[in-house]
C-alpha atoms as a PDB file:
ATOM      1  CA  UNK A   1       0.000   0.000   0.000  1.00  0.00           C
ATOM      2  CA  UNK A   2       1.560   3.082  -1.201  1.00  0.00           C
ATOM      3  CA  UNK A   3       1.572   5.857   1.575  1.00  0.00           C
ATOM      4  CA  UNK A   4       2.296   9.659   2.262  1.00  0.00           C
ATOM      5  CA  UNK A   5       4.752  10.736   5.102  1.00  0.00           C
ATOM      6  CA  UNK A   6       4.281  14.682   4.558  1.00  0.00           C
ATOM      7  CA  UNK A   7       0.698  15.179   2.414  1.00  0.00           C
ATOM      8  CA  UNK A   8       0.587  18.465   3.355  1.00  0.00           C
ATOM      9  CA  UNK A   9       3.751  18.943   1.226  1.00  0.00           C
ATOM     10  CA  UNK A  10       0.897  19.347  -1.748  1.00  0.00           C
ATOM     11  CA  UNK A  11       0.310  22.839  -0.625  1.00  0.00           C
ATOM     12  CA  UNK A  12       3.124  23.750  -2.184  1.00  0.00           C
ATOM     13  CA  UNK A  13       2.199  22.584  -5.864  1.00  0.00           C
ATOM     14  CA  UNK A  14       0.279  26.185  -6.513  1.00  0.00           C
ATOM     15  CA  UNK A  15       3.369  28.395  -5.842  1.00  0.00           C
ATOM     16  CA  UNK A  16       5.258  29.377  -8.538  1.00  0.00           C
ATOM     17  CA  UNK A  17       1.782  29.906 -10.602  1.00  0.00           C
ATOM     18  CA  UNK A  18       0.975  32.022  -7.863  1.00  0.00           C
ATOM     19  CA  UNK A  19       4.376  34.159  -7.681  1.00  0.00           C
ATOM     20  CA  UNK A  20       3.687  34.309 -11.708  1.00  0.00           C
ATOM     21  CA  UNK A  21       0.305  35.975 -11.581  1.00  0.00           C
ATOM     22  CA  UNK A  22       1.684  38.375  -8.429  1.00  0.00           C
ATOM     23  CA  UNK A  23       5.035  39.393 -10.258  1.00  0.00           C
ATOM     24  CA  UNK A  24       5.465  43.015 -11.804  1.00  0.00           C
ATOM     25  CA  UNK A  25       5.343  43.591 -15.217  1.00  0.00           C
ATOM     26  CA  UNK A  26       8.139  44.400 -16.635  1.00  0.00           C
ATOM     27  CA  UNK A  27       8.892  48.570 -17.866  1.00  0.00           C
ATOM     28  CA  UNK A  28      10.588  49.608 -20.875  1.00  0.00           C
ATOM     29  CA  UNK A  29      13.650  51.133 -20.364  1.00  0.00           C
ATOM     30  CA  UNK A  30      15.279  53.495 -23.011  1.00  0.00           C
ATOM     31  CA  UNK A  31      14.088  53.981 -26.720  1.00  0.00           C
ATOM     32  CA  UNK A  32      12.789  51.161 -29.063  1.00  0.00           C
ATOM     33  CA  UNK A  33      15.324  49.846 -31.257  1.00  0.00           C
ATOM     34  CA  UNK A  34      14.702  50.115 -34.639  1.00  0.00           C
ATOM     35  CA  UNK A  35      15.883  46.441 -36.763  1.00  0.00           C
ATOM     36  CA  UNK A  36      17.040  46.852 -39.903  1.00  0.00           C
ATOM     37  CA  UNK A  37      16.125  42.961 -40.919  1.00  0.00           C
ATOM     38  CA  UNK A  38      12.617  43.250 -39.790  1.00  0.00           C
ATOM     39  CA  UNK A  39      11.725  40.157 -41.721  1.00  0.00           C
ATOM     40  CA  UNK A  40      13.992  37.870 -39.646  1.00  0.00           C
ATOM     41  CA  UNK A  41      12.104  38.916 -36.487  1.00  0.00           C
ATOM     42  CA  UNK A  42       8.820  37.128 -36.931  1.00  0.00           C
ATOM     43  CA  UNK A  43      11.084  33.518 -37.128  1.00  0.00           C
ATOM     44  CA  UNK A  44      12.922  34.045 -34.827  1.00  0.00           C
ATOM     45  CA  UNK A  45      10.265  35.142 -32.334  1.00  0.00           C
ATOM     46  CA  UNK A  46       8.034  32.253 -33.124  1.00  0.00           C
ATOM     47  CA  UNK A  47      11.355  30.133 -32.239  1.00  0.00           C
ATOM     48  CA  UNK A  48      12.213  31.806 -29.006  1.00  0.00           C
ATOM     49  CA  UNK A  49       8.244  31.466 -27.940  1.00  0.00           C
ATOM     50  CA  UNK A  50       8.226  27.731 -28.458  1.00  0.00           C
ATOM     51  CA  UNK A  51      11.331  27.380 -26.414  1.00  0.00           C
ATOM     52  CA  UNK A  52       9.561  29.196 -23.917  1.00  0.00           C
ATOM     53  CA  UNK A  53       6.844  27.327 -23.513  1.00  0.00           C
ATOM     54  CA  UNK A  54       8.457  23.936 -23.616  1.00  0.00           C
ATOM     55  CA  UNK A  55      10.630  25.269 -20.944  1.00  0.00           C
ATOM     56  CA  UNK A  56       7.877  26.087 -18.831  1.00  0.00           C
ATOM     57  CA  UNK A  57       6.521  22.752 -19.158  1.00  0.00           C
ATOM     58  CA  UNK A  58       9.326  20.761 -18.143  1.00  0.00           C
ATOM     59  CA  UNK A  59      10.117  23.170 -15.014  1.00  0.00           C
ATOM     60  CA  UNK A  60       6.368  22.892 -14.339  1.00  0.00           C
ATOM     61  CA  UNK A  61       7.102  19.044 -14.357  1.00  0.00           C
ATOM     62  CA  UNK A  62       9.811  19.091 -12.573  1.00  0.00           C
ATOM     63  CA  UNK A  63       8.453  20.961  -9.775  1.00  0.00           C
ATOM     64  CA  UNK A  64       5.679  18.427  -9.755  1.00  0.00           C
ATOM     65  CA  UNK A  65       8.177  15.978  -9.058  1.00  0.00           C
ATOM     66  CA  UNK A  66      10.609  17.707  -6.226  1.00  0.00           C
ATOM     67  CA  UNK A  67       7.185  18.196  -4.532  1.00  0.00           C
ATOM     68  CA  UNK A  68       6.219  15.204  -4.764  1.00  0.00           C
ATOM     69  CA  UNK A  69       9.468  14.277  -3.302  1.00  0.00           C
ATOM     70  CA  UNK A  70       9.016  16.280  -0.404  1.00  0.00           C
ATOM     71  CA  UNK A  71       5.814  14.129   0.103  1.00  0.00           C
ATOM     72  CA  UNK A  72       7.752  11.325   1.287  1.00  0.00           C
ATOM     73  CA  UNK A  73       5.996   8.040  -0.630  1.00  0.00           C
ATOM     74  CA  UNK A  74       6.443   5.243   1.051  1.00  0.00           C
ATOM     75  CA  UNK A  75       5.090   1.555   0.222  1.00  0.00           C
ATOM     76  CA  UNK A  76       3.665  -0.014   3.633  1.00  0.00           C
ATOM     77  CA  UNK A  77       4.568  -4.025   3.566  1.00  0.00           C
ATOM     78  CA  UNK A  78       2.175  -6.526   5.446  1.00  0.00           C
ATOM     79  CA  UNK A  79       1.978  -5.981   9.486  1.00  0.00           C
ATOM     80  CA  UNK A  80       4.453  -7.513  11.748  1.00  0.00           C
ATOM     81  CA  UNK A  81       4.364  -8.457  15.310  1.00  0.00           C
ATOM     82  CA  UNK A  82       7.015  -6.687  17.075  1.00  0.00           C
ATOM     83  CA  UNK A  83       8.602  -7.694  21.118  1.00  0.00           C
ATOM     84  CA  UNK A  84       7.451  -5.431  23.976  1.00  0.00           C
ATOM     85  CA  UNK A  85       9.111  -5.410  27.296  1.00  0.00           C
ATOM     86  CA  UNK A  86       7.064  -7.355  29.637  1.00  0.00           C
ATOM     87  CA  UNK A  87       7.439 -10.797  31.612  1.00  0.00           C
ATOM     88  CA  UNK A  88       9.965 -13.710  30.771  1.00  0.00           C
ATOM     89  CA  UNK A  89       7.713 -16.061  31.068  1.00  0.00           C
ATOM     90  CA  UNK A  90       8.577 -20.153  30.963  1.00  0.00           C
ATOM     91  CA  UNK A  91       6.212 -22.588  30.399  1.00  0.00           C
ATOM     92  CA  UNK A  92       7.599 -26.337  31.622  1.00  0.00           C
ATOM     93  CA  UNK A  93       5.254 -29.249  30.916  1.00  0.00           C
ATOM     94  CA  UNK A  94       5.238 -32.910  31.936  1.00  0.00           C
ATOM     95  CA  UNK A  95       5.011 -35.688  29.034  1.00  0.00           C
ATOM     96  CA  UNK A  96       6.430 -38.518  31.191  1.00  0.00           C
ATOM     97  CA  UNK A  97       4.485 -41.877  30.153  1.00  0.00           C
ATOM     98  CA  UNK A  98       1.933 -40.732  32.897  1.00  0.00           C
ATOM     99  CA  UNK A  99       0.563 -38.147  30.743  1.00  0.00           C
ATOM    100  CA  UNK A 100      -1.169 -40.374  28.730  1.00  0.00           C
ATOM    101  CA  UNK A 101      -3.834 -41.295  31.106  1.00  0.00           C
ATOM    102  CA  UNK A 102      -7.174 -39.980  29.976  1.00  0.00           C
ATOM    103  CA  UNK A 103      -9.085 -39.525  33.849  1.00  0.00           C
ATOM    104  CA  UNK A 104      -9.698 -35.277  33.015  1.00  0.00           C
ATOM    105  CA  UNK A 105     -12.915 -35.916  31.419  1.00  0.00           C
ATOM    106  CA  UNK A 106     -13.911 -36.160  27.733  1.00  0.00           C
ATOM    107  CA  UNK A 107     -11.659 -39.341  27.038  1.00  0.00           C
ATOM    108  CA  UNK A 108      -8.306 -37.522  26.124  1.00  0.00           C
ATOM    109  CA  UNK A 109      -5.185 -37.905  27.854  1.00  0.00           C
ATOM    110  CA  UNK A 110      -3.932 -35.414  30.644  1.00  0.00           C
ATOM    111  CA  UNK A 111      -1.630 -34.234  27.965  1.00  0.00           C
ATOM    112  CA  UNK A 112      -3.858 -33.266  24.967  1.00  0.00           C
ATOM    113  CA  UNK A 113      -6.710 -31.543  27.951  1.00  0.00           C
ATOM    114  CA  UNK A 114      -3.376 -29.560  29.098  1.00  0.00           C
ATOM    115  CA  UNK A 115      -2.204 -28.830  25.066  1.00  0.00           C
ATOM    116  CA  UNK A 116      -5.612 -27.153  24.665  1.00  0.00           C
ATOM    117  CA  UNK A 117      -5.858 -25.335  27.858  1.00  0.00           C
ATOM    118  CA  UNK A 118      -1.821 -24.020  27.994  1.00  0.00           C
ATOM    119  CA  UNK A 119      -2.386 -23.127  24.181  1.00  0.00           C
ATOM    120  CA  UNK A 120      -5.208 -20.853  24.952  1.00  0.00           C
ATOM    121  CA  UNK A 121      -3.250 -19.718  28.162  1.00  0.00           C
ATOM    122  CA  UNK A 122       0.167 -18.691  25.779  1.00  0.00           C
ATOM    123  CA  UNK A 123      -2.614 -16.962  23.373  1.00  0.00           C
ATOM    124  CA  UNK A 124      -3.669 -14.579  25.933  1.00  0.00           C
ATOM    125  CA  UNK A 125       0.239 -13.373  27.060  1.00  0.00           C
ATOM    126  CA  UNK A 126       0.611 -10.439  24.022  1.00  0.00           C
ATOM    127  CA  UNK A 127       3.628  -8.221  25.231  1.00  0.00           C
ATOM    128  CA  UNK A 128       5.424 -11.529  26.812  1.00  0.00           C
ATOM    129  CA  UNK A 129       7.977 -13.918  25.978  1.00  0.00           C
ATOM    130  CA  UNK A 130       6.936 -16.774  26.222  1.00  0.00           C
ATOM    131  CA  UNK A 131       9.137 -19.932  26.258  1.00  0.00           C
ATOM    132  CA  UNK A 132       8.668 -23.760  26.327  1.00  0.00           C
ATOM    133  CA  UNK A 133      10.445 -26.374  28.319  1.00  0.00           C
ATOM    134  CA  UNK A 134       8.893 -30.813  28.191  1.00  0.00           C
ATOM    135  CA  UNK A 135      10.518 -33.047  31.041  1.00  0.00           C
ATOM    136  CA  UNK A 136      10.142 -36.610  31.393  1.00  0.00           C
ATOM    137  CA  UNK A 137      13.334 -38.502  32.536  1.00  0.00           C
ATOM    138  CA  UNK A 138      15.016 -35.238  31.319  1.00  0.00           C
ATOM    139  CA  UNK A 139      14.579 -31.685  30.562  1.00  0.00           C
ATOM    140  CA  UNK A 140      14.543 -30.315  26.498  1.00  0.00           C
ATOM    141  CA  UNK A 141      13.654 -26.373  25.487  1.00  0.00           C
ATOM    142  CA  UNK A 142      11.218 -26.836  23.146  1.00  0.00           C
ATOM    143  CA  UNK A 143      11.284 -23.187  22.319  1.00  0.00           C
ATOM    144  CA  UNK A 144      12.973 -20.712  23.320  1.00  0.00           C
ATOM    145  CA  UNK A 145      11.682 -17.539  24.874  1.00  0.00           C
ATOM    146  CA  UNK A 146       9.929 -15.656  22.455  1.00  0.00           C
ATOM    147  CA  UNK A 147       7.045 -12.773  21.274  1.00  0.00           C
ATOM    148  CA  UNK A 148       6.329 -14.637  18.706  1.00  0.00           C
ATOM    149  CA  UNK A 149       3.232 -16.891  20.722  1.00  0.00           C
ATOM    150  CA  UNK A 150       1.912 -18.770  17.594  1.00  0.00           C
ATOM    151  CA  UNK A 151       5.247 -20.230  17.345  1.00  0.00           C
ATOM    152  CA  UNK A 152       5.163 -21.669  21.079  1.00  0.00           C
ATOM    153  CA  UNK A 153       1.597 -22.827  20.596  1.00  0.00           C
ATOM    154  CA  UNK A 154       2.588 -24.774  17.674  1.00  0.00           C
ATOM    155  CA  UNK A 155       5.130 -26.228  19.380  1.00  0.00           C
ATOM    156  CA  UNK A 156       3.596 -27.123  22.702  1.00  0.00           C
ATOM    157  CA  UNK A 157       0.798 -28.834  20.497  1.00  0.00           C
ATOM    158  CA  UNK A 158       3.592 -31.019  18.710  1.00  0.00           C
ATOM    159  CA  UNK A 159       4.697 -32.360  22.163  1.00  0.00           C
ATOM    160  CA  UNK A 160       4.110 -36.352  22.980  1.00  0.00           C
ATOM    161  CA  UNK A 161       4.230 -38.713  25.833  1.00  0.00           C
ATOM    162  CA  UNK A 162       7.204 -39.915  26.286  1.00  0.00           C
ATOM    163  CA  UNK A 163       9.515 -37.771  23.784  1.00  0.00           C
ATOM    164  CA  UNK A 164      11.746 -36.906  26.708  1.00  0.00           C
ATOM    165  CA  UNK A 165      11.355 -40.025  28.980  1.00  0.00           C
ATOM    166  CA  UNK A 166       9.180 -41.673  30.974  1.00  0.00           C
ATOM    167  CA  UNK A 167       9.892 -41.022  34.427  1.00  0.00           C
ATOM    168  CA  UNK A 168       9.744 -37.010  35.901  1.00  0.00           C
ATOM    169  CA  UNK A 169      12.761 -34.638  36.239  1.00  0.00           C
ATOM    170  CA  UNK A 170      11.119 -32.161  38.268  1.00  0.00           C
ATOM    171  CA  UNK A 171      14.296 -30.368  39.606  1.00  0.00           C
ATOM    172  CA  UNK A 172      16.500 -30.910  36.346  1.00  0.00           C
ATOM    173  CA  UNK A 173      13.262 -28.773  34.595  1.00  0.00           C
ATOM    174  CA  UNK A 174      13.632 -26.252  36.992  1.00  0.00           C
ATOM    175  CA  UNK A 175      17.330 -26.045  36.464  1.00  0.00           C
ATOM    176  CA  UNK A 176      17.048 -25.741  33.089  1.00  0.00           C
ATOM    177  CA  UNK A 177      14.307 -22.601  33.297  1.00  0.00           C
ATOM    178  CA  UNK A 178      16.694 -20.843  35.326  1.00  0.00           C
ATOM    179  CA  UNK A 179      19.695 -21.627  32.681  1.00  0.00           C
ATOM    180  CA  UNK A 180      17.609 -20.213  30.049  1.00  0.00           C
ATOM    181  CA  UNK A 181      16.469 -17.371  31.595  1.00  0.00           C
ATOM    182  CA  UNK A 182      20.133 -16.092  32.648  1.00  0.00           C
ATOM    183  CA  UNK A 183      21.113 -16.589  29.215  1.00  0.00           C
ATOM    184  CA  UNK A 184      18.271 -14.355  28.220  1.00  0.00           C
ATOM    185  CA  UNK A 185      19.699 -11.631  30.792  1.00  0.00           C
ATOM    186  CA  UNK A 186      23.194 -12.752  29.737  1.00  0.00           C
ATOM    187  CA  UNK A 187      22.619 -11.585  26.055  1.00  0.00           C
ATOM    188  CA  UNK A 188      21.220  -8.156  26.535  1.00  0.00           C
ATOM    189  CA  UNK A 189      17.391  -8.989  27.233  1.00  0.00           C
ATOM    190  CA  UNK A 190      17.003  -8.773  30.878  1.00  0.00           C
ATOM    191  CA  UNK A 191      13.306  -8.914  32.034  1.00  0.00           C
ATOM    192  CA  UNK A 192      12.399  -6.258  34.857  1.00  0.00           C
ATOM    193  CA  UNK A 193      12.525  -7.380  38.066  1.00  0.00           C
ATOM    194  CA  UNK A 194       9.902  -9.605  39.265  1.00  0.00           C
ATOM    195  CA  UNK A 195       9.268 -10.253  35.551  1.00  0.00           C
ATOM    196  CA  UNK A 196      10.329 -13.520  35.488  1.00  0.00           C
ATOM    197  CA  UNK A 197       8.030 -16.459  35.707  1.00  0.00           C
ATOM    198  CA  UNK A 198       7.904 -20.467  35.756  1.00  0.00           C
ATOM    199  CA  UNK A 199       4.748 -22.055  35.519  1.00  0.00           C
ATOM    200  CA  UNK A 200       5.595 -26.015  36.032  1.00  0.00           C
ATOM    201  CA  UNK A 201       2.796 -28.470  35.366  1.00  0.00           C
ATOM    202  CA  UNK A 202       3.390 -32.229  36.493  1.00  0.00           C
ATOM    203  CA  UNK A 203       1.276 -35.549  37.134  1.00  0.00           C
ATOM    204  CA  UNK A 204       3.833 -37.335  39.295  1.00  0.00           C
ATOM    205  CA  UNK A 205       6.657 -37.261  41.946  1.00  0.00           C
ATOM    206  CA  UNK A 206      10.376 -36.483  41.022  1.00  0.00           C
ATOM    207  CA  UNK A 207      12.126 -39.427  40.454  1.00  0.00           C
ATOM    208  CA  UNK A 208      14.643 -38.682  37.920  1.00  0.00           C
ATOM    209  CA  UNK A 209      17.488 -35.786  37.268  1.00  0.00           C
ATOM    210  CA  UNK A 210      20.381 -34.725  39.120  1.00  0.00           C
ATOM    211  CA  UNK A 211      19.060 -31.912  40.825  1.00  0.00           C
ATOM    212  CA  UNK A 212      16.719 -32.064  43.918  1.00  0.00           C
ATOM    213  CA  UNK A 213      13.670 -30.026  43.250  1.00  0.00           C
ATOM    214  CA  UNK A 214      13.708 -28.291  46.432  1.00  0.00           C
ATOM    215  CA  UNK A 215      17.730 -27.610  45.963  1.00  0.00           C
ATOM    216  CA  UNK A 216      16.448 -26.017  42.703  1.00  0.00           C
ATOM    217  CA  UNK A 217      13.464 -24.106  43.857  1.00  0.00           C
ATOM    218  CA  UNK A 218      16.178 -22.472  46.448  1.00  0.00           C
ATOM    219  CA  UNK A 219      17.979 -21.036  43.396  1.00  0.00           C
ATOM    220  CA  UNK A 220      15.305 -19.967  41.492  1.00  0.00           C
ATOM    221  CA  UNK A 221      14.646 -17.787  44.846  1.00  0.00           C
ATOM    222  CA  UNK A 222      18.504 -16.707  44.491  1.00  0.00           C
ATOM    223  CA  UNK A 223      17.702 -15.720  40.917  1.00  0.00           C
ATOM    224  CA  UNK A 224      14.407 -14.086  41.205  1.00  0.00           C
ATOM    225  CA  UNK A 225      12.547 -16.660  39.592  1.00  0.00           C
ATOM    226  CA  UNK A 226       8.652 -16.947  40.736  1.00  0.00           C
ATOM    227  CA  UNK A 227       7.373 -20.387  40.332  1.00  0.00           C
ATOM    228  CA  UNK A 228       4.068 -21.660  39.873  1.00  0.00           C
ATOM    229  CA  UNK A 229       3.203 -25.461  40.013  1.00  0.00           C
ATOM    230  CA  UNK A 230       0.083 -27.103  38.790  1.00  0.00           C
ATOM    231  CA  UNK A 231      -0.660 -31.085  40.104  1.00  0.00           C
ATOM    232  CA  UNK A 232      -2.776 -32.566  36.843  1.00  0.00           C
ATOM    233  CA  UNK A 233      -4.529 -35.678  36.857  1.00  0.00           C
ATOM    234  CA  UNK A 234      -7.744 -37.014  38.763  1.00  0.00           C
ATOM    235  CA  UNK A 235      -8.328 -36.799  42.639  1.00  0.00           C
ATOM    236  CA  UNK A 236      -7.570 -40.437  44.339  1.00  0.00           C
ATOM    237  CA  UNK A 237     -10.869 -41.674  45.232  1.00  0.00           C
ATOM    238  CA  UNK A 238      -9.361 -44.064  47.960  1.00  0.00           C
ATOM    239  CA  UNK A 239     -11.608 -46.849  46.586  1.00  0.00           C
ATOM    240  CA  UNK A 240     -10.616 -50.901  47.043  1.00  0.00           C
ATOM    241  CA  UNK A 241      -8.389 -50.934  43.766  1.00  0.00           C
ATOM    242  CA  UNK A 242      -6.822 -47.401  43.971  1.00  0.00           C
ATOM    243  CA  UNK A 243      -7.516 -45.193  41.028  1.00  0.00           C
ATOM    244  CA  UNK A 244      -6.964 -41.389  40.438  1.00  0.00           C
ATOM    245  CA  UNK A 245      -3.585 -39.592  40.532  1.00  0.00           C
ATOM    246  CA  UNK A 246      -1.920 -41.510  44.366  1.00  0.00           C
ATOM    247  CA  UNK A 247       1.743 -40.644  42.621  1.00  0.00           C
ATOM    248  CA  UNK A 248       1.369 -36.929  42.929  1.00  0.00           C
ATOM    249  CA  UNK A 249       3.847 -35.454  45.308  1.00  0.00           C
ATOM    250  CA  UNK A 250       1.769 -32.334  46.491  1.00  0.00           C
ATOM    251  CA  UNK A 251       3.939 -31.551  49.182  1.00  0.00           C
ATOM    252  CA  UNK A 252       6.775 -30.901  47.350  1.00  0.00           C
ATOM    253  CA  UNK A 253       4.911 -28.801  44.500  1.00  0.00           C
ATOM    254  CA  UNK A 254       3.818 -26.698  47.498  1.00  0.00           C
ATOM    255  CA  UNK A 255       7.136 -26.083  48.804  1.00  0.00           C
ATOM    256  CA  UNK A 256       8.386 -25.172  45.390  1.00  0.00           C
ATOM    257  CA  UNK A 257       5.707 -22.575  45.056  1.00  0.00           C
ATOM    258  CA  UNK A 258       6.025 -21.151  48.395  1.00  0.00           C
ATOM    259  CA  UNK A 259      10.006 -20.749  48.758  1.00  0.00           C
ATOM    260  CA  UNK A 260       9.918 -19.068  44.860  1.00  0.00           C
ATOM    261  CA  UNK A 261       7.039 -16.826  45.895  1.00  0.00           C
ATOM    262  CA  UNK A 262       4.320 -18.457  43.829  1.00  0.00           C
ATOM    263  CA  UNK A 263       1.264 -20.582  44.250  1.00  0.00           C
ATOM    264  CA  UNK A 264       0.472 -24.480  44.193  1.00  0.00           C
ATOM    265  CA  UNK A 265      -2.603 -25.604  42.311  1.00  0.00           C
ATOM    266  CA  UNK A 266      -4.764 -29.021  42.005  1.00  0.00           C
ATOM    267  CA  UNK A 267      -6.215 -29.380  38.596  1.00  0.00           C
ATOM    268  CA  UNK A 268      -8.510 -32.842  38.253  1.00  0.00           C
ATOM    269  CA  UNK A 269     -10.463 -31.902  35.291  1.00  0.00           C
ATOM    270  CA  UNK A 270     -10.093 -29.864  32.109  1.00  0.00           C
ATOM    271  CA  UNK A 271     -12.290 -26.665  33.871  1.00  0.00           C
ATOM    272  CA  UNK A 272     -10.739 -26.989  36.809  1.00  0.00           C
ATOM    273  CA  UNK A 273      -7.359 -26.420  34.600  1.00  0.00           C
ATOM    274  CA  UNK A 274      -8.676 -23.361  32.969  1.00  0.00           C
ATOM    275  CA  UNK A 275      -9.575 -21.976  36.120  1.00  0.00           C
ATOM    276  CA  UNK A 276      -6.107 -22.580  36.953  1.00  0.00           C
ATOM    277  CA  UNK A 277      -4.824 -20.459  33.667  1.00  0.00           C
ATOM    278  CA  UNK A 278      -7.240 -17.787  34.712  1.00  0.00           C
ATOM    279  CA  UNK A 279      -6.283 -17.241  37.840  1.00  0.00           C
ATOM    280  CA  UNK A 280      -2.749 -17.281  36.869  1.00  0.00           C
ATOM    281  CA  UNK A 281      -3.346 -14.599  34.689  1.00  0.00           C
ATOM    282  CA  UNK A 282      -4.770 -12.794  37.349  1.00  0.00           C
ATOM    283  CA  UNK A 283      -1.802 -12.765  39.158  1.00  0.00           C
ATOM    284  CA  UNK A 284       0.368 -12.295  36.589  1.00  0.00           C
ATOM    285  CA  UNK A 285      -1.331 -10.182  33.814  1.00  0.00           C
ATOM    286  CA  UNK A 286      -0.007 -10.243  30.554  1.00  0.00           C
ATOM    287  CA  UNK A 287       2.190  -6.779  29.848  1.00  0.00           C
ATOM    288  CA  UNK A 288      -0.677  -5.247  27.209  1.00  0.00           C
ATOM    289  CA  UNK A 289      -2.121  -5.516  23.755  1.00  0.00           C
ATOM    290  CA  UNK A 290       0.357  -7.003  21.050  1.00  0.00           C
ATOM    291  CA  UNK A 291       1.966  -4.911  19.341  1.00  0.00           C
ATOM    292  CA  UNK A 292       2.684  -4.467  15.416  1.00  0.00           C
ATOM    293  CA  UNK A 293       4.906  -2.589  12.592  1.00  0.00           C
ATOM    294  CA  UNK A 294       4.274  -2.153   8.878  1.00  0.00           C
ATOM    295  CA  UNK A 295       7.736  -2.113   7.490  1.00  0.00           C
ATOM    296  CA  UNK A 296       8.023   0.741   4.941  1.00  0.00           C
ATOM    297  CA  UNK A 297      10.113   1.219   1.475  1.00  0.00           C
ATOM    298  CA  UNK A 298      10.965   4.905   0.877  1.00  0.00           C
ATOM    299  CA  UNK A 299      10.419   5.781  -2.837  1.00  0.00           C
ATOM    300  CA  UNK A 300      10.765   9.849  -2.869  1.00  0.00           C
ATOM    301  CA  UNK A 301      14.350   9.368  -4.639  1.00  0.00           C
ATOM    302  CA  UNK A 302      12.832   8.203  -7.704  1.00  0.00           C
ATOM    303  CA  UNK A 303      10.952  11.622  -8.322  1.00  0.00           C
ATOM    304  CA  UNK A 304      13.975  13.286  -6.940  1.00  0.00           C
ATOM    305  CA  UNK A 305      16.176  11.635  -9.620  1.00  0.00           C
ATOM    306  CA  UNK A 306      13.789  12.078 -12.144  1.00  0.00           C
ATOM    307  CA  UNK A 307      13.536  15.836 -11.705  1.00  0.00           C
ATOM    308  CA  UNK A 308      17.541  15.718 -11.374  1.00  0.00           C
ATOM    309  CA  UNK A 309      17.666  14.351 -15.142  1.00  0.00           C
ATOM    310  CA  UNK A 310      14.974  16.947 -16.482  1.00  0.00           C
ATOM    311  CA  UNK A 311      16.700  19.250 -15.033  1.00  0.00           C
ATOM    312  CA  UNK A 312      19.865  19.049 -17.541  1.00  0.00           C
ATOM    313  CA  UNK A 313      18.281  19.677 -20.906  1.00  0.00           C
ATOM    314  CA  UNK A 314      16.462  22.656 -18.593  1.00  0.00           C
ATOM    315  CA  UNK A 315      19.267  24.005 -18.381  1.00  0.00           C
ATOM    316  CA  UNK A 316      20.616  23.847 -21.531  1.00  0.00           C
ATOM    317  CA  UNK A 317      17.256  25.660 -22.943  1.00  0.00           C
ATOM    318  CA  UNK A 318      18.005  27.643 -20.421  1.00  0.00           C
ATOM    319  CA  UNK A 319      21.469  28.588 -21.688  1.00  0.00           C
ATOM    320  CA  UNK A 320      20.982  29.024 -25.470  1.00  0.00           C
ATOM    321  CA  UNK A 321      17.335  30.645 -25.399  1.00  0.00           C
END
């Protein structure tokens, strides 16, 4: 889409017909001169007119073009989506083979209910970056910290039981957030502080990694890392035969929360999850609407050089006439 930096440049398109109409006429000065060849004069005055007037036409045209020049066109390329300062925020989600049990209602797995809910969650954080860690027996970054949330979305919806293990690393995850997020502040993106945020969503107990989860949730403390943890998976009902989530260590996804600053929450059904989301967002709102540039080409030299090369045989009429 073409576009005009200065329109109001236009106003200036009138002025030199406007400084002709208000000049002076010009006076005679002295006697006439009487020409001896008086038949040479009509030629050569018909010559000297039509010189004149095709020099007023290309000065008229270049004018045209230095003011349209001035104008500043510009052609505006598609929106972008550009980063805004606002939380670091880490996303770190179970897929150990536990994941796959389908107890949250609706007959899908724990993972796919917490792929639909988390993707809606990372749609809502405009201004953020927004990164994405899966644990199992170990940690992998999915994705990186980024503004780009479609991105992380499709990535978190690519995730599947088991990709990283089947038993859960919950301190090695943890480790791993924090790595990430010095190497953010490391590289000349520091968030504000308080701006940085881990929300950590398991089904089980720890019982995998090198690093103790509670060791780890004392250095995200250190490092000014708030963590939230979500327990997925159906309530035990205590029945004859067991049933429900009995592997969940609670406890210790409490104590993570509370020596980081951030809360503990039980999620048994896919609702109960989005309330979960909600409230998070609550207490961590997202830094504002997203933001977006239209990256612009400037065309004013092309007038500009096209008055430049009318401007030479100008003034040569200039010159000889």
């Amino acid at each position: 889409m073409i576009h005009l930096a200065w329109p109001w440049m236009a106003l200036l398109l009138p002025l030199p017909w406007l400084s002709y109409l208000w000049r002076k006429p010009a006076e005679p000065n002295g006697a006439i001169v009487f020409v001896p060849m008086a038949m040479t004069l009509p030629a050569d005055t018909a010559k000297a007119a039509g010189a004149s007037r095709a020099g007023r036409w290309i000065f008229a045209i270049i004018w045209l073009l230095l003011v349209a020049a001035a104008m500043r066109p510009q052609w505006l390329g598609e929106p972008q989506p550009i980063p805004t300062t606002g939380r670091r925020l880490m996303l770190a989600i179970d897929v150990s083979g536990s994941m796959a049990t389908d107890d949250m209602a609706g007959g899908e797995s724990r993972l796919r209910v917490v792929q639909q809910v988390a993707g809606r969650f990372i749609d809502g954080r405009h201004g953020d970056r927004v990164g994405l860690i899966l644990f199992g027996t170990q940690p992998y970054l999915q994705a990186p910290l980024s503004a780009d949330l479609t991105t992380v979305h499709d990535f978190l919806d690519e995730a599947v039981v088991g990709v990283a293990g089947t038993e859960t690393a919950i301190g090695d995850a943890i480790g791993l957030a924090i790595k990430r997020l010095r190497a953010q502040a490391d590289s000349g993106h520091p968030a504000p502080p308080g701006q940085t945020v881990l929300v950590l969503l398991t089904d089980g107990v720890n019982d995998a990694g090198a690093m103790p989860p509670l060791e780890a949730a004392k250095l995200a403390a250190q490092s000014g890392l708030r963590i939230y943890t979500i327990g997925v998976g159906a309530a035990d009902d205590g029945g004859f035969f067991g049933g429900g989530n009995s592997d969940l260590d609670e406890q210790t996804l409490q104590q993570i929360a509370k020596l980081t600053g951030g809360e503990y929450f039980r999620a048994t059904d896919a609702n109960a999850l989005q309330a979960v989301y909600r409230q998070i967002d609550r207490l961590e709102p997202a830094a504002g609407t997203q933001q977006w540039l239209r990256p612009a080409d400037e065309w004013f030299d092309w007038p500009l050089a096209a008055a430049l090369l009318l401007s030479l045989p100008a003034a040569g009429m200039r010159r000889w006439t």
